[in-house]
C-alpha atoms as a PDB file:
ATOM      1  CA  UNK A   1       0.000   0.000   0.000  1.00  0.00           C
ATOM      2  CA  UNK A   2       1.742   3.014  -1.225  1.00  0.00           C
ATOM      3  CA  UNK A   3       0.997   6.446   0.346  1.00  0.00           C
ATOM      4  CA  UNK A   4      -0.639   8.113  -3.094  1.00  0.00           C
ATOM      5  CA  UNK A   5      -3.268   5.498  -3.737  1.00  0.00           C
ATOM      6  CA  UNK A   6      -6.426   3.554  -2.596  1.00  0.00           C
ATOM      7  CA  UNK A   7      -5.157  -0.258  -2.973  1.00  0.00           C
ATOM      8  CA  UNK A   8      -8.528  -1.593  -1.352  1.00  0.00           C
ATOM      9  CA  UNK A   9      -9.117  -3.903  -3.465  1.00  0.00           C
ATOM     10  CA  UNK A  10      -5.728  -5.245  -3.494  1.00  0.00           C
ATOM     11  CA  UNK A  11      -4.483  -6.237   0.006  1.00  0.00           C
ATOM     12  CA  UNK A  12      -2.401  -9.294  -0.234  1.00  0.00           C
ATOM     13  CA  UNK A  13       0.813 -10.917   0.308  1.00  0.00           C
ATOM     14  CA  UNK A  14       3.005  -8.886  -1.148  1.00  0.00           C
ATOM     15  CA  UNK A  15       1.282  -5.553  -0.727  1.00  0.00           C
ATOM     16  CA  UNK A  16       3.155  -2.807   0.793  1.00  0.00           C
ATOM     17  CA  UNK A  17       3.072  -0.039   3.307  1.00  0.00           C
ATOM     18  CA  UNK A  18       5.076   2.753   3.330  1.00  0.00           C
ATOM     19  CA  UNK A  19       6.019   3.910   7.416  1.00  0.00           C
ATOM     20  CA  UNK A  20       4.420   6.465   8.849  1.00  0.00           C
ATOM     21  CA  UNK A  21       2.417   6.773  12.256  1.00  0.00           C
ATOM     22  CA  UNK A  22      -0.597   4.754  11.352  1.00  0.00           C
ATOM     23  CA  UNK A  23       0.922   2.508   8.983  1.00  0.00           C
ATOM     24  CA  UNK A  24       3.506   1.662  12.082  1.00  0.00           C
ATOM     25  CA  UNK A  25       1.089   1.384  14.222  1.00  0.00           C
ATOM     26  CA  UNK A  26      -0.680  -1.672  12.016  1.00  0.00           C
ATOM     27  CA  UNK A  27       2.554  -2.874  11.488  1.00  0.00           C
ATOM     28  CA  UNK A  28       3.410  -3.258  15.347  1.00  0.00           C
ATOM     29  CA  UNK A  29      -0.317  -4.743  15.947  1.00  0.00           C
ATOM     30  CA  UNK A  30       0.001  -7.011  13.282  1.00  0.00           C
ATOM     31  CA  UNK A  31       4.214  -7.723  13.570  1.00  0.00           C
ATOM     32  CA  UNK A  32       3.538 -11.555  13.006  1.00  0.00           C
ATOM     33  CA  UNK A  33       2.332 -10.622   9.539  1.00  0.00           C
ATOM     34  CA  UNK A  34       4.486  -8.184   7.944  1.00  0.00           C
ATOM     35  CA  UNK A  35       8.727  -8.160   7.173  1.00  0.00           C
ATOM     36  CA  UNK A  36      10.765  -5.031   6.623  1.00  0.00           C
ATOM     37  CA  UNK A  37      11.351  -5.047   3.122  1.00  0.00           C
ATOM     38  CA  UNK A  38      13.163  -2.025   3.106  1.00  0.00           C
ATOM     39  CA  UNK A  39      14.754   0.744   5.305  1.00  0.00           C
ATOM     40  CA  UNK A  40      17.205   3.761   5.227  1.00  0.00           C
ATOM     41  CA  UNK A  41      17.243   6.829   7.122  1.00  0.00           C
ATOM     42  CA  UNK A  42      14.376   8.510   4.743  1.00  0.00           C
ATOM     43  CA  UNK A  43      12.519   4.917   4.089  1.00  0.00           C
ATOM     44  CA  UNK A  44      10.286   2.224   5.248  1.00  0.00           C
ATOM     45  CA  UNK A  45       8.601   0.031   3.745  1.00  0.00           C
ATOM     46  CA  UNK A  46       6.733  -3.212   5.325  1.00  0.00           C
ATOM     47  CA  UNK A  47       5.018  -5.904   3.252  1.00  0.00           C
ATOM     48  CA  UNK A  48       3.097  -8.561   4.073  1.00  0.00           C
ATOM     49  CA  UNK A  49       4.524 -12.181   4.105  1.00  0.00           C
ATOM     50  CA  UNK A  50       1.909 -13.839   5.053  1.00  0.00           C
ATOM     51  CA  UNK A  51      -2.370 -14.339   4.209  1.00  0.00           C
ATOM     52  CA  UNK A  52      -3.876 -11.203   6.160  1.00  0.00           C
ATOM     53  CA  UNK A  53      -6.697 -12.208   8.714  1.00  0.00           C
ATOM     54  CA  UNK A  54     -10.296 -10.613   8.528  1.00  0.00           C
ATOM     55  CA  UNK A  55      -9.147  -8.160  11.092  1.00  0.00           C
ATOM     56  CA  UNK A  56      -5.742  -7.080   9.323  1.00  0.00           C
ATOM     57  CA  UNK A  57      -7.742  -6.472   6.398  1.00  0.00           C
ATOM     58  CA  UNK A  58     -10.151  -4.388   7.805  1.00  0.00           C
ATOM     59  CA  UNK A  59      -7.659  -2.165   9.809  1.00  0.00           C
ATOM     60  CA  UNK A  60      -6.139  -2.080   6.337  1.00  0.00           C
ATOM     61  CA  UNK A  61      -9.534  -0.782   4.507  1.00  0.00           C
ATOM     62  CA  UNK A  62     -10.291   1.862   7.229  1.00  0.00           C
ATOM     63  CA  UNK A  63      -6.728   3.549   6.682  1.00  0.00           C
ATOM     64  CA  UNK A  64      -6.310   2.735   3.089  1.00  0.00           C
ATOM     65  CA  UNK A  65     -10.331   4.853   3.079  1.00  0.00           C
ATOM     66  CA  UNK A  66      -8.649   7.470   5.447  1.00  0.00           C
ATOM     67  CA  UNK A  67      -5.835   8.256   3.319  1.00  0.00           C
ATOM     68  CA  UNK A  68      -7.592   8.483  -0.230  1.00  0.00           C
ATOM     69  CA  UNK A  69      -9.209  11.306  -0.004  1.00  0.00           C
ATOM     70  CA  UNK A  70      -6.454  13.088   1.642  1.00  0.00           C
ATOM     71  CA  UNK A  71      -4.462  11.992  -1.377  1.00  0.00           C
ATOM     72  CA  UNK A  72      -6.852  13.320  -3.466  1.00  0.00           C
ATOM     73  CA  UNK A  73      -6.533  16.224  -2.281  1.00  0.00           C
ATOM     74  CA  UNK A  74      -2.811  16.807  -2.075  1.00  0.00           C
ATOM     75  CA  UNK A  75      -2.615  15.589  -5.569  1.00  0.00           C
ATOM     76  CA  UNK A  76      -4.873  17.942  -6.606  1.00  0.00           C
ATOM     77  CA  UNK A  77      -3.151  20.554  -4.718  1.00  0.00           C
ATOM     78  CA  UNK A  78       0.507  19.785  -6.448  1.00  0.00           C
ATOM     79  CA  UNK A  79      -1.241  19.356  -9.998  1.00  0.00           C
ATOM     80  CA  UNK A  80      -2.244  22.896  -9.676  1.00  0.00           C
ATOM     81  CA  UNK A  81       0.912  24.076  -8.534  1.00  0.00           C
ATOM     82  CA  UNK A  82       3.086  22.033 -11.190  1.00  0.00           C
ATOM     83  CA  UNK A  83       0.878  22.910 -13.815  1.00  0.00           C
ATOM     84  CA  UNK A  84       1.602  26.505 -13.357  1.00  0.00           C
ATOM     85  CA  UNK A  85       4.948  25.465 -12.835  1.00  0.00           C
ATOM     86  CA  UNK A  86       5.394  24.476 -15.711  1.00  0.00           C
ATOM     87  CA  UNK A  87       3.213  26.587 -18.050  1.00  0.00           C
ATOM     88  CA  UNK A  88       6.175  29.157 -17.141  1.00  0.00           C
ATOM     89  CA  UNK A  89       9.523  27.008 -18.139  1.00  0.00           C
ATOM     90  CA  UNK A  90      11.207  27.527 -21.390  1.00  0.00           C
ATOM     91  CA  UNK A  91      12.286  25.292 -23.484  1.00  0.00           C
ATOM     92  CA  UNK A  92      16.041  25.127 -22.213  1.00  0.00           C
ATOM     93  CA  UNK A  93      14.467  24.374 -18.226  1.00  0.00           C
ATOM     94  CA  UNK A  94      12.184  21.697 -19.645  1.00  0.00           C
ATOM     95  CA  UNK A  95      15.288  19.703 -21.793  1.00  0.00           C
ATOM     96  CA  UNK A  96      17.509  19.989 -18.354  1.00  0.00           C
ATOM     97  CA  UNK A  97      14.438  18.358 -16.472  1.00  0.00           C
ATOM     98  CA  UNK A  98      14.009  15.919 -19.288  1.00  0.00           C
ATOM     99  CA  UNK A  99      17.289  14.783 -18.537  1.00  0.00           C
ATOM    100  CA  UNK A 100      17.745  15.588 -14.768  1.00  0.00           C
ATOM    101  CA  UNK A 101      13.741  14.964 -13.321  1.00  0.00           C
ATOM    102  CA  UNK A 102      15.222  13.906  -9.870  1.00  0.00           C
ATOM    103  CA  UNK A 103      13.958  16.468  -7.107  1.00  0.00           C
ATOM    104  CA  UNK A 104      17.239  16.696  -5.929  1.00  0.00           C
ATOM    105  CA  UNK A 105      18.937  18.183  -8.633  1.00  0.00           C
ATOM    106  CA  UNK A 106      16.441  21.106  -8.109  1.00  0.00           C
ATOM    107  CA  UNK A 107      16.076  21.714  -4.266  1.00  0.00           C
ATOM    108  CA  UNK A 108      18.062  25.229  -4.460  1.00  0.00           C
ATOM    109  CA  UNK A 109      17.106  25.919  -7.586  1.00  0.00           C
ATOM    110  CA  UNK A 110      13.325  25.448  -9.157  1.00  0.00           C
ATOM    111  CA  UNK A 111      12.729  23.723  -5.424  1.00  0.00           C
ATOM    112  CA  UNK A 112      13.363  26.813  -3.827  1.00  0.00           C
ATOM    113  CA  UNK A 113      11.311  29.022  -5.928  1.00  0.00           C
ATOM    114  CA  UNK A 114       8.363  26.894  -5.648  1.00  0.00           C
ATOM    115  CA  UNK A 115       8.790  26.494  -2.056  1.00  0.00           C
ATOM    116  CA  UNK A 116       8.985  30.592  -1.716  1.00  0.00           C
ATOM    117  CA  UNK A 117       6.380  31.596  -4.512  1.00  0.00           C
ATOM    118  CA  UNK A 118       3.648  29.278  -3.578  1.00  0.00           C
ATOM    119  CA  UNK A 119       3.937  30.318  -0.008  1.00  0.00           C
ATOM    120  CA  UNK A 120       4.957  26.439   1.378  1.00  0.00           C
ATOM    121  CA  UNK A 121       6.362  27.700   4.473  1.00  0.00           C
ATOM    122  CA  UNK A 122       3.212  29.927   5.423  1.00  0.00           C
ATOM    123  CA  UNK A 123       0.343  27.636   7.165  1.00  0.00           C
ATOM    124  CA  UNK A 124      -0.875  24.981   4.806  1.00  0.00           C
ATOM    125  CA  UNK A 125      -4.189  23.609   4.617  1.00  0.00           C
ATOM    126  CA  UNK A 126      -5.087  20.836   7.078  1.00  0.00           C
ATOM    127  CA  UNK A 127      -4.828  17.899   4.477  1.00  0.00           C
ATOM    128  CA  UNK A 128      -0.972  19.042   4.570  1.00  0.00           C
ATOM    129  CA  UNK A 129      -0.444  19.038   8.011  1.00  0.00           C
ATOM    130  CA  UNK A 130       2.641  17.062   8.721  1.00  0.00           C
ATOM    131  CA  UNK A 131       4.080  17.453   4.987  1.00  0.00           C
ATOM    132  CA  UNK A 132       7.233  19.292   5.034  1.00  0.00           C
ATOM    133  CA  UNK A 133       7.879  22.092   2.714  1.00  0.00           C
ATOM    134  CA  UNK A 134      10.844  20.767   1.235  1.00  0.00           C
ATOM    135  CA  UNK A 135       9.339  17.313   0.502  1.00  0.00           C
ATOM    136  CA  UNK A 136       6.207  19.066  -1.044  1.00  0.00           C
ATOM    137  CA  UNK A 137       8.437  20.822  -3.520  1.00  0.00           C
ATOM    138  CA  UNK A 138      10.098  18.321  -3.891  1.00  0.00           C
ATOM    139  CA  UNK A 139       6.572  16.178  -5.121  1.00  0.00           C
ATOM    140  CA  UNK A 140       5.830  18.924  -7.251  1.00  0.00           C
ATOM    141  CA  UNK A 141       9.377  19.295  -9.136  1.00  0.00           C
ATOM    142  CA  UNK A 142       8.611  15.372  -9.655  1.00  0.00           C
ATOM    143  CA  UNK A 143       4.985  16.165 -11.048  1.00  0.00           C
ATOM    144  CA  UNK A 144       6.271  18.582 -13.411  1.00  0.00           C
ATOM    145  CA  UNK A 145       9.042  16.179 -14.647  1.00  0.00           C
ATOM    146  CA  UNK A 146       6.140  13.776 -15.190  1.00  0.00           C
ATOM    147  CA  UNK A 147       4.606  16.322 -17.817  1.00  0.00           C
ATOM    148  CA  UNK A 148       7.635  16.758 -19.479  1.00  0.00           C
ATOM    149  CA  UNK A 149       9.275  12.487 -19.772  1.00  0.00           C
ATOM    150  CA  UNK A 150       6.152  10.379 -21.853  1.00  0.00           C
ATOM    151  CA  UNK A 151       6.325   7.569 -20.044  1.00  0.00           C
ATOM    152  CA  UNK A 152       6.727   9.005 -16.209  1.00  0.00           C
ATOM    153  CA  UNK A 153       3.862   7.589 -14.602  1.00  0.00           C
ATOM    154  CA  UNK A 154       3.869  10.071 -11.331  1.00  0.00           C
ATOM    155  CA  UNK A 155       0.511   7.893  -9.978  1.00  0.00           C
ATOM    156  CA  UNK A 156       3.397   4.886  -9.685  1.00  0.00           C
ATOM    157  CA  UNK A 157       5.670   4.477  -7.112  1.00  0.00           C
ATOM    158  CA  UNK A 158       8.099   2.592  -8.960  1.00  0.00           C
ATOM    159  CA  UNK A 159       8.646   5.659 -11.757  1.00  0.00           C
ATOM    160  CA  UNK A 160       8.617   7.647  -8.842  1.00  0.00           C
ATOM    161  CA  UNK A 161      11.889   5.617  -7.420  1.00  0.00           C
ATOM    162  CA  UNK A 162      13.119   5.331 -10.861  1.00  0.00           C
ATOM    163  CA  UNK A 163      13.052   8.693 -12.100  1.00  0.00           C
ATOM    164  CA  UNK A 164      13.947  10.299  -8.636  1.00  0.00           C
ATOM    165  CA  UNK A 165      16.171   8.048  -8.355  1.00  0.00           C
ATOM    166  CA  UNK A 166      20.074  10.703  -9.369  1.00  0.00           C
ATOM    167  CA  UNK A 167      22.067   7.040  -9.882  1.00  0.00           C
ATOM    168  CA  UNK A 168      19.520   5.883 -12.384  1.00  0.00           C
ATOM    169  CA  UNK A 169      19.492   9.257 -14.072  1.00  0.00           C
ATOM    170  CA  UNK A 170      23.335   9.878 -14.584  1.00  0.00           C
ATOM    171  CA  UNK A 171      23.279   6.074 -16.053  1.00  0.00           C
ATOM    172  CA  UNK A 172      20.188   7.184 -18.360  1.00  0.00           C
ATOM    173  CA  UNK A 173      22.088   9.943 -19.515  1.00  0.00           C
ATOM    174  CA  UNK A 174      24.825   7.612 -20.516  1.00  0.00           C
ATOM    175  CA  UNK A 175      22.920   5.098 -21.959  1.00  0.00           C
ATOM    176  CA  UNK A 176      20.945   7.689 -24.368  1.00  0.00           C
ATOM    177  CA  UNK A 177      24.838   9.164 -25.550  1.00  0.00           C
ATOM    178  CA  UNK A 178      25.978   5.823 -26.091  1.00  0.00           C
ATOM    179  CA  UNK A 179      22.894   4.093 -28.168  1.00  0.00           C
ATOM    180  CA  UNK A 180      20.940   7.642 -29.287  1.00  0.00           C
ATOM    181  CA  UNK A 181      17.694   6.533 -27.573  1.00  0.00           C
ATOM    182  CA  UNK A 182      16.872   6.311 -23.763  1.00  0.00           C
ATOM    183  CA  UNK A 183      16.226   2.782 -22.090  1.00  0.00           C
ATOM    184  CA  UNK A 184      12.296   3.220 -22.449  1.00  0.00           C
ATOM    185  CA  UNK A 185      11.891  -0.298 -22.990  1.00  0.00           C
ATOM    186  CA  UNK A 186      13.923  -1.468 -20.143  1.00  0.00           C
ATOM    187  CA  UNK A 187      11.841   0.595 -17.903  1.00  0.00           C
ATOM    188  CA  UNK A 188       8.583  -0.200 -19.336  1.00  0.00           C
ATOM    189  CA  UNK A 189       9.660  -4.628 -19.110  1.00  0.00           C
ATOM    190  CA  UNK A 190       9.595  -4.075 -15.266  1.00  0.00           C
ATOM    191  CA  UNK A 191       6.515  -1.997 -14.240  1.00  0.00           C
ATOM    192  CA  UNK A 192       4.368  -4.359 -13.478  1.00  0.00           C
ATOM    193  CA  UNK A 193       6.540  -6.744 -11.611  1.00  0.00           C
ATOM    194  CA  UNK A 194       4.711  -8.845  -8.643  1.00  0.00           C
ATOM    195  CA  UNK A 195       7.196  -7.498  -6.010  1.00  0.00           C
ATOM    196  CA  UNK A 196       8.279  -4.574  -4.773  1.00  0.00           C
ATOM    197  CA  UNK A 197       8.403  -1.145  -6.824  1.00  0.00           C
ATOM    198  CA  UNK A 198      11.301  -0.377  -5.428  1.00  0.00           C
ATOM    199  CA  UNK A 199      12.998  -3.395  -6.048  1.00  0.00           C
ATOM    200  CA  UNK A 200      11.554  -3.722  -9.389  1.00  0.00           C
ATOM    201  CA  UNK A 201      13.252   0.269  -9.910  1.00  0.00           C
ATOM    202  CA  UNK A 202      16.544  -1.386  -8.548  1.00  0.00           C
ATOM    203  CA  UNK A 203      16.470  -4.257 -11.075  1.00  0.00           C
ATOM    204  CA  UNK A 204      15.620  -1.989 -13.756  1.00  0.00           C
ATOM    205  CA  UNK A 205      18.808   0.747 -12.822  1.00  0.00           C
ATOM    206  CA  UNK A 206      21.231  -2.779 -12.919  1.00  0.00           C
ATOM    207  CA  UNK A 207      20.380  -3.462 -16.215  1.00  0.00           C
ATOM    208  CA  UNK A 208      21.028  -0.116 -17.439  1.00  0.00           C
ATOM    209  CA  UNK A 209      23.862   0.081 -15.878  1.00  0.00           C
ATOM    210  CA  UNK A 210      24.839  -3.023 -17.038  1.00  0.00           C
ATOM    211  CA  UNK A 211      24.084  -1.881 -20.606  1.00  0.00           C
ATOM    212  CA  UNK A 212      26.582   0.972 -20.032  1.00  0.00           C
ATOM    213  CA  UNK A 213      29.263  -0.334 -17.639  1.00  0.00           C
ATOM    214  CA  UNK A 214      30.695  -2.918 -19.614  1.00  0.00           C
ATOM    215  CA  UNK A 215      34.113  -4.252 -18.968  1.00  0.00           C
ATOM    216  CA  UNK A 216      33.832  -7.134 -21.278  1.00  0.00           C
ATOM    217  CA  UNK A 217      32.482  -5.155 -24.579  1.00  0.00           C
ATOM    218  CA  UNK A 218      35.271  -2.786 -23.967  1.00  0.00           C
ATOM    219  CA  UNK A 219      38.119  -5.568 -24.043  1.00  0.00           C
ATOM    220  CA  UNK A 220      36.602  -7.502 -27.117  1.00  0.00           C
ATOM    221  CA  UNK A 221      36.337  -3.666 -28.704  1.00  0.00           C
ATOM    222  CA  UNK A 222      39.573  -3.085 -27.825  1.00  0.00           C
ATOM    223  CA  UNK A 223      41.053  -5.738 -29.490  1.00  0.00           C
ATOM    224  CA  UNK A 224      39.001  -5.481 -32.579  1.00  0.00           C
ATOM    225  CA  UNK A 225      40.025  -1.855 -32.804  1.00  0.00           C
ATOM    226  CA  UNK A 226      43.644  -2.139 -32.267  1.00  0.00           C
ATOM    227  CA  UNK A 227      43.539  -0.435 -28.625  1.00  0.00           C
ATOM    228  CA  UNK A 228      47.182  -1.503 -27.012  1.00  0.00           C
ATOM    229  CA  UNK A 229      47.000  -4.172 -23.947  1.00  0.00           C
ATOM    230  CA  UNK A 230      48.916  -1.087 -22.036  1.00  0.00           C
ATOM    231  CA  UNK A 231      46.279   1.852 -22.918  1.00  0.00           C
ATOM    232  CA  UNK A 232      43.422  -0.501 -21.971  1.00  0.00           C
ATOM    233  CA  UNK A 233      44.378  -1.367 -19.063  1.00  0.00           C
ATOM    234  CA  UNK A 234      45.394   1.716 -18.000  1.00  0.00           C
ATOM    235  CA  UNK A 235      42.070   3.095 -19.104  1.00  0.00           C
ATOM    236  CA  UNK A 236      40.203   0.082 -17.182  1.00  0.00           C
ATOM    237  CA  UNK A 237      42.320   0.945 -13.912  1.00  0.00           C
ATOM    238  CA  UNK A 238      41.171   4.505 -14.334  1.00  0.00           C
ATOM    239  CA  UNK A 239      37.608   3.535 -14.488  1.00  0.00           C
ATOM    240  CA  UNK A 240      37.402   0.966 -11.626  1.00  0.00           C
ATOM    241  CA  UNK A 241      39.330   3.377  -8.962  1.00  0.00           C
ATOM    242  CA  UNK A 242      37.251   5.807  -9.739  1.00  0.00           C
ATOM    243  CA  UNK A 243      33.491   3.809  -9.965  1.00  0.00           C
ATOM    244  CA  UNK A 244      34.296   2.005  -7.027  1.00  0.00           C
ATOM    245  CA  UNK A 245      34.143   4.978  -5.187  1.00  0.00           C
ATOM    246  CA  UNK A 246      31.842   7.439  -6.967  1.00  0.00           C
ATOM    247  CA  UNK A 247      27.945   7.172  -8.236  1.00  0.00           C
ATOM    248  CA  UNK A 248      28.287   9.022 -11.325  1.00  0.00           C
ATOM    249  CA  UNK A 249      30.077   6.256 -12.544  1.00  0.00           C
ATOM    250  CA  UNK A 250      32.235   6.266 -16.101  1.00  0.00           C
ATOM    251  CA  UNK A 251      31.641   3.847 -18.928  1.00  0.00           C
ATOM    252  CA  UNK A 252      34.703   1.594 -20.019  1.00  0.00           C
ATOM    253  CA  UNK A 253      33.496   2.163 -23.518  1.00  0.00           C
ATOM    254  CA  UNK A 254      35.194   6.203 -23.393  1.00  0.00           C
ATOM    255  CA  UNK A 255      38.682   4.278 -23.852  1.00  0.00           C
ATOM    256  CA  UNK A 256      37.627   3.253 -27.689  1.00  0.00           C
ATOM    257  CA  UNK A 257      38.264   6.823 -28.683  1.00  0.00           C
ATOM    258  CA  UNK A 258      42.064   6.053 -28.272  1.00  0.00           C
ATOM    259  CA  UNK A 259      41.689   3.794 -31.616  1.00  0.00           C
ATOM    260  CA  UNK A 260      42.036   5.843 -34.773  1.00  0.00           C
ATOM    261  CA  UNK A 261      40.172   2.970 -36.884  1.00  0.00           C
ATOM    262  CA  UNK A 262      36.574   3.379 -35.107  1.00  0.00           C
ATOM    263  CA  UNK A 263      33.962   4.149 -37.864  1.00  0.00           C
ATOM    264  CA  UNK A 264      32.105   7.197 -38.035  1.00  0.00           C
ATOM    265  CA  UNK A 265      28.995   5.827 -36.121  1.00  0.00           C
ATOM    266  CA  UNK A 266      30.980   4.211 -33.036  1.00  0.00           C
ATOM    267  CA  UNK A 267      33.207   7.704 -33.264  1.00  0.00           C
ATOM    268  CA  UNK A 268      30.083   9.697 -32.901  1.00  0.00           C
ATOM    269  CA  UNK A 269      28.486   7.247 -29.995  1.00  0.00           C
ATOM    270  CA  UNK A 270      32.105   7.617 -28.065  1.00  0.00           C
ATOM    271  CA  UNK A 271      32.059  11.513 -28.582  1.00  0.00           C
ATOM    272  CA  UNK A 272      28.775  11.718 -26.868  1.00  0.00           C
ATOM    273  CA  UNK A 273      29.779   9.199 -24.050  1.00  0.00           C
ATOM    274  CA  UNK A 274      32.357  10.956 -23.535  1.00  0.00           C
ATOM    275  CA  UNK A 275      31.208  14.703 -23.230  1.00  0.00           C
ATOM    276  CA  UNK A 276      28.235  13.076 -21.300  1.00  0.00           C
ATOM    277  CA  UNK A 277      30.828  12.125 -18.757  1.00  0.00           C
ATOM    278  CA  UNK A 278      32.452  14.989 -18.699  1.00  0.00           C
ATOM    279  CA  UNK A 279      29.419  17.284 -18.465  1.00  0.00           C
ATOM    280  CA  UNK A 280      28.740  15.433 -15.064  1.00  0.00           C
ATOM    281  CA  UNK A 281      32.522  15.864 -13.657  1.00  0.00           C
ATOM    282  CA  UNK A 282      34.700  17.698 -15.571  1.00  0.00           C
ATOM    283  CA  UNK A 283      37.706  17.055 -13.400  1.00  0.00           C
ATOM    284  CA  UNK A 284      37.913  13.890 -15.831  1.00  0.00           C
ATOM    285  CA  UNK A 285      39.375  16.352 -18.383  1.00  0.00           C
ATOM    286  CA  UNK A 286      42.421  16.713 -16.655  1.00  0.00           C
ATOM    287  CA  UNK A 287      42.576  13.198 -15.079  1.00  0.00           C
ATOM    288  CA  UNK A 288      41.787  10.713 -17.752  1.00  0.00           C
ATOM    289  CA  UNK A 289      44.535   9.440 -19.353  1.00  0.00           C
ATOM    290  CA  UNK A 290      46.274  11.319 -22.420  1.00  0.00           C
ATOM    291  CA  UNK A 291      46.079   8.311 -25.143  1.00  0.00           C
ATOM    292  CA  UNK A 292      42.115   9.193 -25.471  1.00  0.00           C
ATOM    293  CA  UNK A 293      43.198  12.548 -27.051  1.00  0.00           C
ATOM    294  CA  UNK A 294      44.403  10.272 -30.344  1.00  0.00           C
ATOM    295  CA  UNK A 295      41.235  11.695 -31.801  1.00  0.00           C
ATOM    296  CA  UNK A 296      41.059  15.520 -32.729  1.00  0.00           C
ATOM    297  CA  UNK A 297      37.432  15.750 -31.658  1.00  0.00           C
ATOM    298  CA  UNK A 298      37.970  13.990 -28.367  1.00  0.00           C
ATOM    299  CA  UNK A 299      40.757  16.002 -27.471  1.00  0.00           C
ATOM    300  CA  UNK A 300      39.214  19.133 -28.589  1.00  0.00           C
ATOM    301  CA  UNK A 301      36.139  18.149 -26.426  1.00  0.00           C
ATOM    302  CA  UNK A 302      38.249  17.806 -23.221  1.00  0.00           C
ATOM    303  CA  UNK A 303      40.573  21.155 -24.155  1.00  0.00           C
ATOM    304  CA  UNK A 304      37.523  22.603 -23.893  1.00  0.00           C
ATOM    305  CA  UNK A 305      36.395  21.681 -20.532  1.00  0.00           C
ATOM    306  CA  UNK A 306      39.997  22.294 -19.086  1.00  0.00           C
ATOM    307  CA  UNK A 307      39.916  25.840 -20.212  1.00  0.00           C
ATOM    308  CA  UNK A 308      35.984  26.340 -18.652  1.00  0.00           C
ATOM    309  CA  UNK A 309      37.435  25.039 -15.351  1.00  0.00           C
ATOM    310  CA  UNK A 310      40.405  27.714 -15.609  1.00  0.00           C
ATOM    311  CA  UNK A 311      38.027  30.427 -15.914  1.00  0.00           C
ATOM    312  CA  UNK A 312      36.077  29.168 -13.355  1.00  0.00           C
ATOM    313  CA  UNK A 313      39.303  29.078 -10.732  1.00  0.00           C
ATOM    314  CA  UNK A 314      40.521  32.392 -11.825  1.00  0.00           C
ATOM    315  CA  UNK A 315      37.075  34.344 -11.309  1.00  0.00           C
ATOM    316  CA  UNK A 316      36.875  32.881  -7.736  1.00  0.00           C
END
């Protein structure tokens, strides 16, 4: 049971509760029934494990009843907001939310100005008591993301992990550079898995990620496109410090544009990768190592983001 939605008709093994005071409360009443599926300092989630009794059900019905029209409510109160929202972005702020729609990326910056136009730190109405003002802006960045990315289904919870999700966004951004199209269809094969939606959101982020971080494409590329034992392994060390450590991970694949005898299309894909990477943390122009700069355009892509963070030191 998900905290957006009436699931009355759906209460099961497997259905879901997301904590909060009532949902705890069930959840300590009914312990026998339930497991913790999931928890983190911002998240809990209980689901039941086991056939719920006549009495578990009903508790279930009264809250689930409780909640919906609350959630009506709310929702109605962020589609207003969001649709105004965005009825005001340019083109420019809509393509940076196509490609960054998690709330996070926007808490200082489209966050803020919601949260100080709208008035969300004044009194709210009663259906908002208990919401805080920076996770209500933070709903509404995630509605107005939904407007803008087809397929972002803001009445699920597992789009809602997905796209909200920064890991899963850096790795889309990747995985569009790399193949031209974004991982639609990956998404879309795990929506309606049985289990969790936030598992389902985690085992749709591996496989991107395993579309993008490849080590074994990159070493059969390399040999078929005469990258030296030395330079790949140097480029694979590079990679593996550096993702072991870091979420915006970097693709093996960037290491191809040390080959002079890539055709035009794989060039083009590695170009992309590449400035993709390099977009998210340009300190990679200055790091990565200097065989990538065999081709013009890849060198003349990283020149450029060198001299951008000289400017950027010397006006400090």
């Amino acid at each position: 049971m998900d905290s957006r939605k009436s699931n009355i008709s759906n209460i099961g093994v497997g259905r879901q509760l997301c904590a909060n005071e009532a949902t705890t409360a069930i959840y300590k009443k009914y312990e026998s029934y339930f497991k913790v599926d999931y928890e983190d300092e911002w998240l809990k989630i209980y689901t039941i494990i086991r056939e719920p009794s006549p009495e578990l059900i009903a508790e279930l019905k009264a809250y689930d009843e409780k909640i919906a029209e609350k959630n009506r409510r709310v929702k109605e109160y962020i589609d207003t907001i969001a649709k105004d929202v965005f009825d005001n972005l340019d083109d420019e702020a809509k393509e940076y939310i196509f490609d960054h729609p998690n709330s996070t990326a926007h808490h200082f910056g489209m966050g803020m100005g919601i949260r100080n136009q709208y008035g969300l730190w004044k009194e709210q109405p009663s259906f908002l008591k208990g919401v805080h003002p920076d996770d209500l802006s933070a709903e509404i960045v995630e509605r107005v993301a939904s407007y803008i990315i087809p397929n972002y289904d803001f009445d699920s919870l597992y789009y809602r992990f997905l796209y909200d999700d920064f890991v899963f966004n850096h790795l889309r951004r990747l995985f569009h550079a790399f193949y031209g199209y974004y991982p639609d269809e990956i998404i879309e094969k795990y929506e309606n898995e049985p289990d969790s939606d936030f598992n389902a959101a985690e085992r749709a982020c591996d496989e991107v990620r395993n579309a993008v971080i490849n080590k074994d494409r990159f070493e059969t590329m390399c040999k078929e496109y005469g990258i030296s034992d030395q330079n790949r392994d140097e480029l694979i060390r590079y990679v593996d410090q550096y993702n072991k450590k870091s979420w915006d991970v970097i693709p093996y694949d960037i290491g191809l544009l040390g080959s002079s005898s890539l055709d035009d299309d794989l060039r083009q894909r590695c170009l992309r990768l590449l400035q993709a990477v390099l977009d998210q943390h340009s300190q990679h122009a200055e790091d990565l190592p200097v065989f990538l700069a065999a081709q013009q355009d890849a060198m003349l892509i990283m020149e450029s983001k060198r001299r951008k963070r000289k400017r950027k030191k010397t006006q400090r």
